[in-house]
C-alpha atoms as a PDB file:
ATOM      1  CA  UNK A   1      19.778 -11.574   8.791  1.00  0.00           C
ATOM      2  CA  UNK A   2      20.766 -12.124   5.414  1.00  0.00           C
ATOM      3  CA  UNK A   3      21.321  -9.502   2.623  1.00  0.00           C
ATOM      4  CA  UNK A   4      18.264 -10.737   0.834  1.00  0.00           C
ATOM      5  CA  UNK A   5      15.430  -8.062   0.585  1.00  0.00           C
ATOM      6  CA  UNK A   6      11.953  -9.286   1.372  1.00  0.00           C
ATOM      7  CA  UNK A   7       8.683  -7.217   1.258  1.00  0.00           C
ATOM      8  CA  UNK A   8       4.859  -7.502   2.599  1.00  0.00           C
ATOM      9  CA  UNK A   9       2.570  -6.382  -0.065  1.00  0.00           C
ATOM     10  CA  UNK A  10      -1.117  -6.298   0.576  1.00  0.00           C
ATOM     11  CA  UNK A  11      -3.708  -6.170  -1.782  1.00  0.00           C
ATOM     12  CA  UNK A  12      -1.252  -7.903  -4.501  1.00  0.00           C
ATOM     13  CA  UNK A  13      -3.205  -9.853  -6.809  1.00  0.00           C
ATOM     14  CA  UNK A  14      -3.925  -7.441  -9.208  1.00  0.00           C
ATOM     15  CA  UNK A  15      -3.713  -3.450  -9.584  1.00  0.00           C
ATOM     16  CA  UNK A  16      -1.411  -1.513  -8.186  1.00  0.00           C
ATOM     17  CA  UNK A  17      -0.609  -4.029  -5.823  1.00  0.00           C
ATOM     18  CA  UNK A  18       0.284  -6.292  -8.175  1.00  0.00           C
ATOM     19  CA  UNK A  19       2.404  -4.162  -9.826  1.00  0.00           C
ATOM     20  CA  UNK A  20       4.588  -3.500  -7.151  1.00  0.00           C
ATOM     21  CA  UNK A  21       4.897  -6.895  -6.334  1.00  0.00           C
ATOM     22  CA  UNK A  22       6.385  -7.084  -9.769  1.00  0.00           C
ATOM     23  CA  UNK A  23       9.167  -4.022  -9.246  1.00  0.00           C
ATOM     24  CA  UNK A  24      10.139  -6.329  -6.714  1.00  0.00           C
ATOM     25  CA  UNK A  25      10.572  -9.242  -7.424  1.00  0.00           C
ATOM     26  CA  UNK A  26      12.573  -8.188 -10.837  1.00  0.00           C
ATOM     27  CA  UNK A  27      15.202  -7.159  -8.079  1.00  0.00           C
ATOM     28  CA  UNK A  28      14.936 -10.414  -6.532  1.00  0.00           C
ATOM     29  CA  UNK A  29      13.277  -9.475  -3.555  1.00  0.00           C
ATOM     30  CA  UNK A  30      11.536 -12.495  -1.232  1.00  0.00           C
ATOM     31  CA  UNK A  31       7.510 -11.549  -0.939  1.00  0.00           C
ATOM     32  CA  UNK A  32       4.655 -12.052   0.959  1.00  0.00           C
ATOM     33  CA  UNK A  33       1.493 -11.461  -1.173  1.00  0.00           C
ATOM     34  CA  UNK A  34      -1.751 -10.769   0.495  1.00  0.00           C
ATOM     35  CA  UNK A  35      -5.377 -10.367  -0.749  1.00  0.00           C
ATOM     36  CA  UNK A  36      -8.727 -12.261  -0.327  1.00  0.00           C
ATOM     37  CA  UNK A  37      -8.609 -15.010  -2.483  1.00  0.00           C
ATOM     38  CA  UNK A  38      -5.483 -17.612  -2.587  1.00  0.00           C
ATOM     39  CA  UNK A  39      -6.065 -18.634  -6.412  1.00  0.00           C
ATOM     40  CA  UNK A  40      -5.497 -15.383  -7.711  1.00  0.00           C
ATOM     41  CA  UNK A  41      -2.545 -14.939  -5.111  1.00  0.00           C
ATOM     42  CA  UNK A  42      -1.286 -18.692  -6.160  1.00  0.00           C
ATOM     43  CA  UNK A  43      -1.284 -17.802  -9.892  1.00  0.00           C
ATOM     44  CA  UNK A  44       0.561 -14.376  -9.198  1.00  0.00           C
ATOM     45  CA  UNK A  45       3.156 -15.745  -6.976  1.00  0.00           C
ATOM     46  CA  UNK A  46       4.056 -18.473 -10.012  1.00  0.00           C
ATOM     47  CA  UNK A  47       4.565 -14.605 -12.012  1.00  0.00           C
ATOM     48  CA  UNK A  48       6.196 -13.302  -9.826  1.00  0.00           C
ATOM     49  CA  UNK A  49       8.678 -16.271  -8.978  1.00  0.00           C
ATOM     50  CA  UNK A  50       9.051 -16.515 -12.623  1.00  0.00           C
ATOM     51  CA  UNK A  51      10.087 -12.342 -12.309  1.00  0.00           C
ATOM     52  CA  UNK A  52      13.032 -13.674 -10.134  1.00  0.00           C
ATOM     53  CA  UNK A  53      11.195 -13.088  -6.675  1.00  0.00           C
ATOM     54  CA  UNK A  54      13.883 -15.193  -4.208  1.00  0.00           C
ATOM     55  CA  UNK A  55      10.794 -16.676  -2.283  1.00  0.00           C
ATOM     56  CA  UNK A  56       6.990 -15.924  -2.729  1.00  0.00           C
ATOM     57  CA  UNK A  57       5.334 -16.799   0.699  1.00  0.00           C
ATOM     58  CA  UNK A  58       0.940 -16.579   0.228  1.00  0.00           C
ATOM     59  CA  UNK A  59      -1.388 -15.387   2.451  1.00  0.00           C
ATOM     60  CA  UNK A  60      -4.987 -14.879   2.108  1.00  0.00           C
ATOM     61  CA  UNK A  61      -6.456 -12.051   4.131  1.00  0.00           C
ATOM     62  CA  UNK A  62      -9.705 -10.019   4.247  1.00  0.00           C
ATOM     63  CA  UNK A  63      -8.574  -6.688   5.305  1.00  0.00           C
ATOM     64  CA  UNK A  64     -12.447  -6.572   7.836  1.00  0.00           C
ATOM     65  CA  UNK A  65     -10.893  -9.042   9.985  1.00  0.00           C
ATOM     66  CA  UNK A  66      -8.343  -7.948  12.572  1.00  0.00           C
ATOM     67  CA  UNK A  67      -7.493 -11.314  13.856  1.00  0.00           C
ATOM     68  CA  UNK A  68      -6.940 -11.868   9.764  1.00  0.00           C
ATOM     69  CA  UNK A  69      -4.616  -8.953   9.403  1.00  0.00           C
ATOM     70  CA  UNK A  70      -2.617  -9.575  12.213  1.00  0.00           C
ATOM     71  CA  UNK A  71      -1.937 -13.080  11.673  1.00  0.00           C
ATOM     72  CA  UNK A  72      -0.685 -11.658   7.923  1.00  0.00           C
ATOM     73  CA  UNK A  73       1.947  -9.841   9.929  1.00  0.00           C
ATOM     74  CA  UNK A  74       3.239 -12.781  11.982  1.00  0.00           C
ATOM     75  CA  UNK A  75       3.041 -15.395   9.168  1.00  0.00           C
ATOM     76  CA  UNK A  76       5.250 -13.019   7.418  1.00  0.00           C
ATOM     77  CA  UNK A  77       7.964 -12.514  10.476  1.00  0.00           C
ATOM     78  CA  UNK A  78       7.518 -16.034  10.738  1.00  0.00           C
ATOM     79  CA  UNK A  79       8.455 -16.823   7.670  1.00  0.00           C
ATOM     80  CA  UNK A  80      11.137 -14.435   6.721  1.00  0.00           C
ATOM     81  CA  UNK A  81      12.024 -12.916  10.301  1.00  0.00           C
ATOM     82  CA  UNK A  82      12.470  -9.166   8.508  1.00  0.00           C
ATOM     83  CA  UNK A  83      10.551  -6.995   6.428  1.00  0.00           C
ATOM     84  CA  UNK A  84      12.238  -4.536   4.492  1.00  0.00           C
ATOM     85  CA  UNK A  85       9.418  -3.096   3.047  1.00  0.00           C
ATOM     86  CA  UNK A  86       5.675  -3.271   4.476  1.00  0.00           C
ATOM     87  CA  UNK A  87       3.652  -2.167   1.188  1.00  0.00           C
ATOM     88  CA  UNK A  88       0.226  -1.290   2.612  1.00  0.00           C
ATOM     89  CA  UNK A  89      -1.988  -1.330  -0.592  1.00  0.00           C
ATOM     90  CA  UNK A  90      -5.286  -3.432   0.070  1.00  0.00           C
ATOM     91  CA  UNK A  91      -8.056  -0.563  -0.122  1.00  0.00           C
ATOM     92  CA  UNK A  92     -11.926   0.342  -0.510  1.00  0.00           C
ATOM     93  CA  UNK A  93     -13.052   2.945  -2.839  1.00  0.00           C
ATOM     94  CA  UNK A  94     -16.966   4.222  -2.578  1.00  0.00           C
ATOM     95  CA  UNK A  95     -19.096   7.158  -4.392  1.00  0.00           C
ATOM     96  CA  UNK A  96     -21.588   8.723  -2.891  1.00  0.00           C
ATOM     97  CA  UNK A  97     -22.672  12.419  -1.650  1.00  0.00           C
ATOM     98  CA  UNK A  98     -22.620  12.558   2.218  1.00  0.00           C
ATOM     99  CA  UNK A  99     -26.184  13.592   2.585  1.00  0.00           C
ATOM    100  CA  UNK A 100     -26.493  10.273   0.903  1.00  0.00           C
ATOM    101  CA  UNK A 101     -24.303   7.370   1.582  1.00  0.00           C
ATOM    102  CA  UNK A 102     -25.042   4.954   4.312  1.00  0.00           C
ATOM    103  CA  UNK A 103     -22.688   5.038   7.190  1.00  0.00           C
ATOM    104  CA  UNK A 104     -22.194   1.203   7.296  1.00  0.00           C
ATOM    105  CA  UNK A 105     -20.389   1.633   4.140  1.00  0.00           C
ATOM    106  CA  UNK A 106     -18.148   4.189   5.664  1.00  0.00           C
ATOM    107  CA  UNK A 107     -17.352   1.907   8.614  1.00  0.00           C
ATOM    108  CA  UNK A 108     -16.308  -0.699   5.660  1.00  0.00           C
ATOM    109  CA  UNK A 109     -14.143   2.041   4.079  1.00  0.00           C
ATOM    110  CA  UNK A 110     -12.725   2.844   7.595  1.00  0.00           C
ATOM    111  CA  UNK A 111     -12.106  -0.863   8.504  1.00  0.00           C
ATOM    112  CA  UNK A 112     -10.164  -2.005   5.846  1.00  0.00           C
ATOM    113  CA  UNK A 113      -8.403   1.696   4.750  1.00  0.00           C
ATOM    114  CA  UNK A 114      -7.199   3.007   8.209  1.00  0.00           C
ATOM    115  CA  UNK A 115      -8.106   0.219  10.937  1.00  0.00           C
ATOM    116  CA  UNK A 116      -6.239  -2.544   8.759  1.00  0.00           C
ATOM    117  CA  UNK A 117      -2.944  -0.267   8.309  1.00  0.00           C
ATOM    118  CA  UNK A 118      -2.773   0.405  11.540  1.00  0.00           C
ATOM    119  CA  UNK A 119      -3.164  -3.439  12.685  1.00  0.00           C
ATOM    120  CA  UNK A 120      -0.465  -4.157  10.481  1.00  0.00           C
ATOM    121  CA  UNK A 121       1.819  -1.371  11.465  1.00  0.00           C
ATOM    122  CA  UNK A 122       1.266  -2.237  15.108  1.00  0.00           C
ATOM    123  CA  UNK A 123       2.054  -6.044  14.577  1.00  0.00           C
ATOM    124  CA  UNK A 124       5.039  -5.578  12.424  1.00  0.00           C
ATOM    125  CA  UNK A 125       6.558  -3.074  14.032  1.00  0.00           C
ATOM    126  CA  UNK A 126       8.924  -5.451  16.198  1.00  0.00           C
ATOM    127  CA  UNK A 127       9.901  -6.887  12.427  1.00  0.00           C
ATOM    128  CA  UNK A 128      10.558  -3.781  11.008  1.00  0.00           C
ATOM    129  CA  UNK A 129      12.819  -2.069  13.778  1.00  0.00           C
ATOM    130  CA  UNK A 130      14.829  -5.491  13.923  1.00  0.00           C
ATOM    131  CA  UNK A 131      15.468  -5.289  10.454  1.00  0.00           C
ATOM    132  CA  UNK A 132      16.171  -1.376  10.373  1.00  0.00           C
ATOM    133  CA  UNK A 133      18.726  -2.211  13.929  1.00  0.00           C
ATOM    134  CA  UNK A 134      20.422  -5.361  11.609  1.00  0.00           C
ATOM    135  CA  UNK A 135      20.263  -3.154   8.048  1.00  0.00           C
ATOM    136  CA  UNK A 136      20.227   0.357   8.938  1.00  0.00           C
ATOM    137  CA  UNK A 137      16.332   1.021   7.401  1.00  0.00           C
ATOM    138  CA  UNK A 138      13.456  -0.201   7.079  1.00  0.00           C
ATOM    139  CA  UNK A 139      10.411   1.512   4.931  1.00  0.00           C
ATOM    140  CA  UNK A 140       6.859   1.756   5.052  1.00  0.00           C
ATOM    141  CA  UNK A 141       5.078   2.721   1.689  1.00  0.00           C
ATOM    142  CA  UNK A 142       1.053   3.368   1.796  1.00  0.00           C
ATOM    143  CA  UNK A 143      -1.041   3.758  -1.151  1.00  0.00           C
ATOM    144  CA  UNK A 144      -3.159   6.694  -0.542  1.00  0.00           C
ATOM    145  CA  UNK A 145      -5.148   9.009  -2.784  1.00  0.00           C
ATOM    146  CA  UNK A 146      -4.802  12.252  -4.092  1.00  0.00           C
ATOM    147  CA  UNK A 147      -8.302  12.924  -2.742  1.00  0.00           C
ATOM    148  CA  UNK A 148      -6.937  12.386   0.852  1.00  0.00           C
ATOM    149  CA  UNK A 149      -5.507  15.834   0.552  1.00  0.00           C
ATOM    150  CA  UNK A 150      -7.043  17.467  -2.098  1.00  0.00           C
ATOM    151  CA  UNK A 151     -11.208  16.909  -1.584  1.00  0.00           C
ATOM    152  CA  UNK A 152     -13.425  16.156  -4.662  1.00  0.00           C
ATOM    153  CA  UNK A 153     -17.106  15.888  -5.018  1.00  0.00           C
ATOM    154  CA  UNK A 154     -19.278  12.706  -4.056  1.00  0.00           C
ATOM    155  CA  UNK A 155     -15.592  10.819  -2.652  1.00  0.00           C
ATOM    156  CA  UNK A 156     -15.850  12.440   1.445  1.00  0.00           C
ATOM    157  CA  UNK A 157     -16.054   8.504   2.737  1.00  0.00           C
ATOM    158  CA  UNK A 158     -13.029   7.735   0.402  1.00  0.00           C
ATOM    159  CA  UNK A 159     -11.072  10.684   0.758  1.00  0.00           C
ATOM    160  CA  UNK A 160     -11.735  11.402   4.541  1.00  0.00           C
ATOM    161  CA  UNK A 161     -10.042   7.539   5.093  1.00  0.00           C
ATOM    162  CA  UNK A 162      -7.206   7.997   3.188  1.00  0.00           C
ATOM    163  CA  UNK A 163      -6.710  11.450   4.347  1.00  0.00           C
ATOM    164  CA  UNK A 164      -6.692   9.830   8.144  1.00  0.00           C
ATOM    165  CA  UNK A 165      -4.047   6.987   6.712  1.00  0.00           C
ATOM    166  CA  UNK A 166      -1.912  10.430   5.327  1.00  0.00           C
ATOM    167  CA  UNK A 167      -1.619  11.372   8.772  1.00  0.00           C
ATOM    168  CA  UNK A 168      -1.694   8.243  10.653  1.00  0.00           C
ATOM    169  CA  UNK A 169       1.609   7.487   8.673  1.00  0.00           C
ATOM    170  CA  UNK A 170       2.753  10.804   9.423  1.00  0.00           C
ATOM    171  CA  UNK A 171       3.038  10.494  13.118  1.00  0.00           C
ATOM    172  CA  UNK A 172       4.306   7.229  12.701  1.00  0.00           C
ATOM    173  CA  UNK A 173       7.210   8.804  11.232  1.00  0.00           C
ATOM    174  CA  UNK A 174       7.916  10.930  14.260  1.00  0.00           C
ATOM    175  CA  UNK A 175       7.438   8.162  16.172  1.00  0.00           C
ATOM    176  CA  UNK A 176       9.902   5.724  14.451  1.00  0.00           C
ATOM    177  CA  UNK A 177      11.957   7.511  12.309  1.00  0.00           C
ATOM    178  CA  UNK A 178      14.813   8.108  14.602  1.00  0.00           C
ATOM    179  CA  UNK A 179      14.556   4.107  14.649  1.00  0.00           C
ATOM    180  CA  UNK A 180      15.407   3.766  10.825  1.00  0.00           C
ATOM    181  CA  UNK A 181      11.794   2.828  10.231  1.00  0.00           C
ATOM    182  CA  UNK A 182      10.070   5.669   8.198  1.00  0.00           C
ATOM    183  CA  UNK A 183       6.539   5.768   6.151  1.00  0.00           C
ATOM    184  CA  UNK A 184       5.954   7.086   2.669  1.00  0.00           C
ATOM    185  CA  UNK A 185       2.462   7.699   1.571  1.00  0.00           C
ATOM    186  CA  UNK A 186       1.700   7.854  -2.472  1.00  0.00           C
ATOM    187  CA  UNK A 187      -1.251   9.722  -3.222  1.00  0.00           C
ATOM    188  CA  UNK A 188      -1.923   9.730  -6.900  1.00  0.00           C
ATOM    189  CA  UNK A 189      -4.840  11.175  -8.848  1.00  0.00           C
ATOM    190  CA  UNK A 190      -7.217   8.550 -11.059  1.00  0.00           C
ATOM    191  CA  UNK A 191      -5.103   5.114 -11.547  1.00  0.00           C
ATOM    192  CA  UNK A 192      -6.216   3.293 -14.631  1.00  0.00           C
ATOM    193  CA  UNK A 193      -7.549   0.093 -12.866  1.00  0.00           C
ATOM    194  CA  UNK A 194     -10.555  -1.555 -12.225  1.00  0.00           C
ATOM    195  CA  UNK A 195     -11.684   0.725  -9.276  1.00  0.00           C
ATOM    196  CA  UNK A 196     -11.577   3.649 -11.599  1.00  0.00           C
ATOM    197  CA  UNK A 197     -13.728   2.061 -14.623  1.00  0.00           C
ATOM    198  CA  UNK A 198     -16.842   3.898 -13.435  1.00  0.00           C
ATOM    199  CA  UNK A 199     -15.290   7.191 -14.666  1.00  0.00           C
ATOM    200  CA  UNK A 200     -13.886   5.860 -17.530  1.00  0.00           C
ATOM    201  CA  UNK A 201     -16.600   7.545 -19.513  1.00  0.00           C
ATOM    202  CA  UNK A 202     -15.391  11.112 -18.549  1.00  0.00           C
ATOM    203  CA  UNK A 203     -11.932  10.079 -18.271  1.00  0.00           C
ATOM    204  CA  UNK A 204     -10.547   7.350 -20.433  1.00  0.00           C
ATOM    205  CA  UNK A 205      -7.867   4.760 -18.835  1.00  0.00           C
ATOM    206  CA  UNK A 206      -5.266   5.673 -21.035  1.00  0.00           C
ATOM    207  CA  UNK A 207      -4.986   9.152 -19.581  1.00  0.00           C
ATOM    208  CA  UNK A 208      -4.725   8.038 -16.255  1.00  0.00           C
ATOM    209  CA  UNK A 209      -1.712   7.501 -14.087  1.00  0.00           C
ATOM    210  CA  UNK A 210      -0.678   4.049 -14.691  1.00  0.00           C
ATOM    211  CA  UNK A 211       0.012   1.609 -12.270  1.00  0.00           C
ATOM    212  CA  UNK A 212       3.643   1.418 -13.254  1.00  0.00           C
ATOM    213  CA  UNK A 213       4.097   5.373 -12.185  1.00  0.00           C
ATOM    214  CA  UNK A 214       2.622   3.942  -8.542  1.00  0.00           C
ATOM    215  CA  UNK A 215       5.494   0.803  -8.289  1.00  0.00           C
ATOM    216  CA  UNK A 216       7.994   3.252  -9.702  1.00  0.00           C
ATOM    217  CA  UNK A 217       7.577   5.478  -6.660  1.00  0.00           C
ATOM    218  CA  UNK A 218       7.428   2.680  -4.301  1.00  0.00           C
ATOM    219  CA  UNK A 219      10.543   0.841  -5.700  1.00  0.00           C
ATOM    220  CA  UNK A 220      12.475   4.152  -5.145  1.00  0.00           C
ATOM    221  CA  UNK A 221      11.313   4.745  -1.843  1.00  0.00           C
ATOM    222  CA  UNK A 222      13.080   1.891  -0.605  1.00  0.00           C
ATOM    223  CA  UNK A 223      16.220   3.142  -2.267  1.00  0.00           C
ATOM    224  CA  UNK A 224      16.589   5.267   0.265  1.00  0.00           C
ATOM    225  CA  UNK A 225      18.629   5.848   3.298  1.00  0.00           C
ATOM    226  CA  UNK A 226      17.492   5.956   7.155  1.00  0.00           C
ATOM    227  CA  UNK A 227      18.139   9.644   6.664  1.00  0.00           C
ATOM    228  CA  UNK A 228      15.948  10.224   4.079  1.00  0.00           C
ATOM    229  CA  UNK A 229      12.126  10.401   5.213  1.00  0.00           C
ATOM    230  CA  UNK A 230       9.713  11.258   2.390  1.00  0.00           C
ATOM    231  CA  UNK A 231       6.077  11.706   4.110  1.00  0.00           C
ATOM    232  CA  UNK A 232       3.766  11.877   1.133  1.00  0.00           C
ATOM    233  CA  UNK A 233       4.178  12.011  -2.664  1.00  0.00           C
ATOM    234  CA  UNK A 234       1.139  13.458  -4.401  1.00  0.00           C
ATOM    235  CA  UNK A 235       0.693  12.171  -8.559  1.00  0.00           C
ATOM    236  CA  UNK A 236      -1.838  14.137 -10.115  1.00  0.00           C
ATOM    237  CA  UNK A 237      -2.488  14.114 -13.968  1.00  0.00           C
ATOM    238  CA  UNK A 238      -1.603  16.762 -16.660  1.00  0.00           C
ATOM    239  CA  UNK A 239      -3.797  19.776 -16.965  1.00  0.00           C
ATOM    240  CA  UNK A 240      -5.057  23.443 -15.695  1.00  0.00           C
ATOM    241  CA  UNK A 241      -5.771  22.070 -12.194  1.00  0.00           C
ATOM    242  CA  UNK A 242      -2.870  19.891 -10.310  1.00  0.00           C
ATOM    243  CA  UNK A 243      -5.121  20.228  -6.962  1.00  0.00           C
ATOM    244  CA  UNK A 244      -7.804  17.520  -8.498  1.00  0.00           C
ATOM    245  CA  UNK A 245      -7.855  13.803  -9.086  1.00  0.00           C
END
């Protein structure tokens, strides 16, 4: 394997996502960048080239489909035969009370915030304990929510998924660890992005954590050794009550 760092970011076109797409590639990282739709992946991959990304590969994915996620993993071993980083970021967010939202929804929640991590984990798993054998480490970093540990009102379908992708990663890490492949979850309070702009009203964007704070945890997590496992980080904002979104 070469020295050249290369990452598998999901959910990259925009967001969070996209932000840590960008953290990487101004290192000079080689990409995969996955979403739904290839035009807004084929305009962010010219950005992110133009960042100095070493090599953007593209590859459209709907996080419902398991045959699509899985193929995500082995076009990107295909491609780049490592994975230093697998940035699991694609996710569903959904209000409603519980004695009120439809459980179909939930199963959409569950599909694409748990199921889908756990495809990908599974399939890339060979990649990632190559690379950590050939480079010493290899890191996992999943974007969470804060709500996923600490509970808030009308978010039990979001919360309950991420809180089940907390701990999912967590026994991954007791499972791999000792293999230089370790997980990182980020669980951060209200992100100003589009998923949050039906709260905007009580909460305006610009008091939210920003998107950078999310890619400046992620970049640093792969700054780290083999030695060094960090299970979750938890962002919240400034005020009387940390243990809220």
């Amino acid at each position: 394997m070469s020295d050249d760092k290369v990452a598998l970011v999901t959910g990259a076109s925009r967001g969070i996502g996209a932000a840590i797409a960008e953290r990487f590639a101004a290192d000079g990282w080689g990409l995969t960048i996955s979403s739904r739709g290839r035009e807004a992946l084929e305009q962010r991959a010219a950005e992110l080239s133009e960042l100095g990304a070493s090599r953007v590969e593209v590859i459209p994915a709907d996080m419902t489909d398991a045959d699509a996620v899985a193929e995500l993993a082995a076009g990107h071993a295909e491609v780049f035969g490592r994975c230093d980083a697998l940035v699991i970021n694609a996710g569903m967010g959904q209000k409603g009370a519980i004695a009120d939202l439809p459980v179909r929804r939930f199963d959409r929640l569950y599909q694409v915030n748990v199921r889908a991590p756990y495809i990908l984990l599974q399939s890339l798993l060979p990649t990632l304990r190559a690379t950590a054998e050939a480079n010493g480490v290899a890191k996992v970093i999943a974007v969470a929510s804060i709500t996923g540990v600490y509970p808030e009102p009308e978010l039990s379908a979001y919360g309950s998924t991420k809180a089940a992708l907390i701990s999912l990663c967590e026994t991954f890490n007791l499972e791999e660890s000792l293999n230089g492949v370790s997980a990182t979850t980020i669980a951060p309070g209200y992100v100003d992005t589009d998923m949050s702009d039906w709260l905007k009203e009580q909460v305006p964007g610009e008091e939210m954590i920003t998107v950078g704070d999310v890619a400046t945890i992620a970049h640093s997590v792969t700054a780290l050794s083999r030695f060094a496992v960090l299970p979750n980080v938890i962002l919240t904002r400034p005020g009387t009550n940390l243990h809220r979104a």
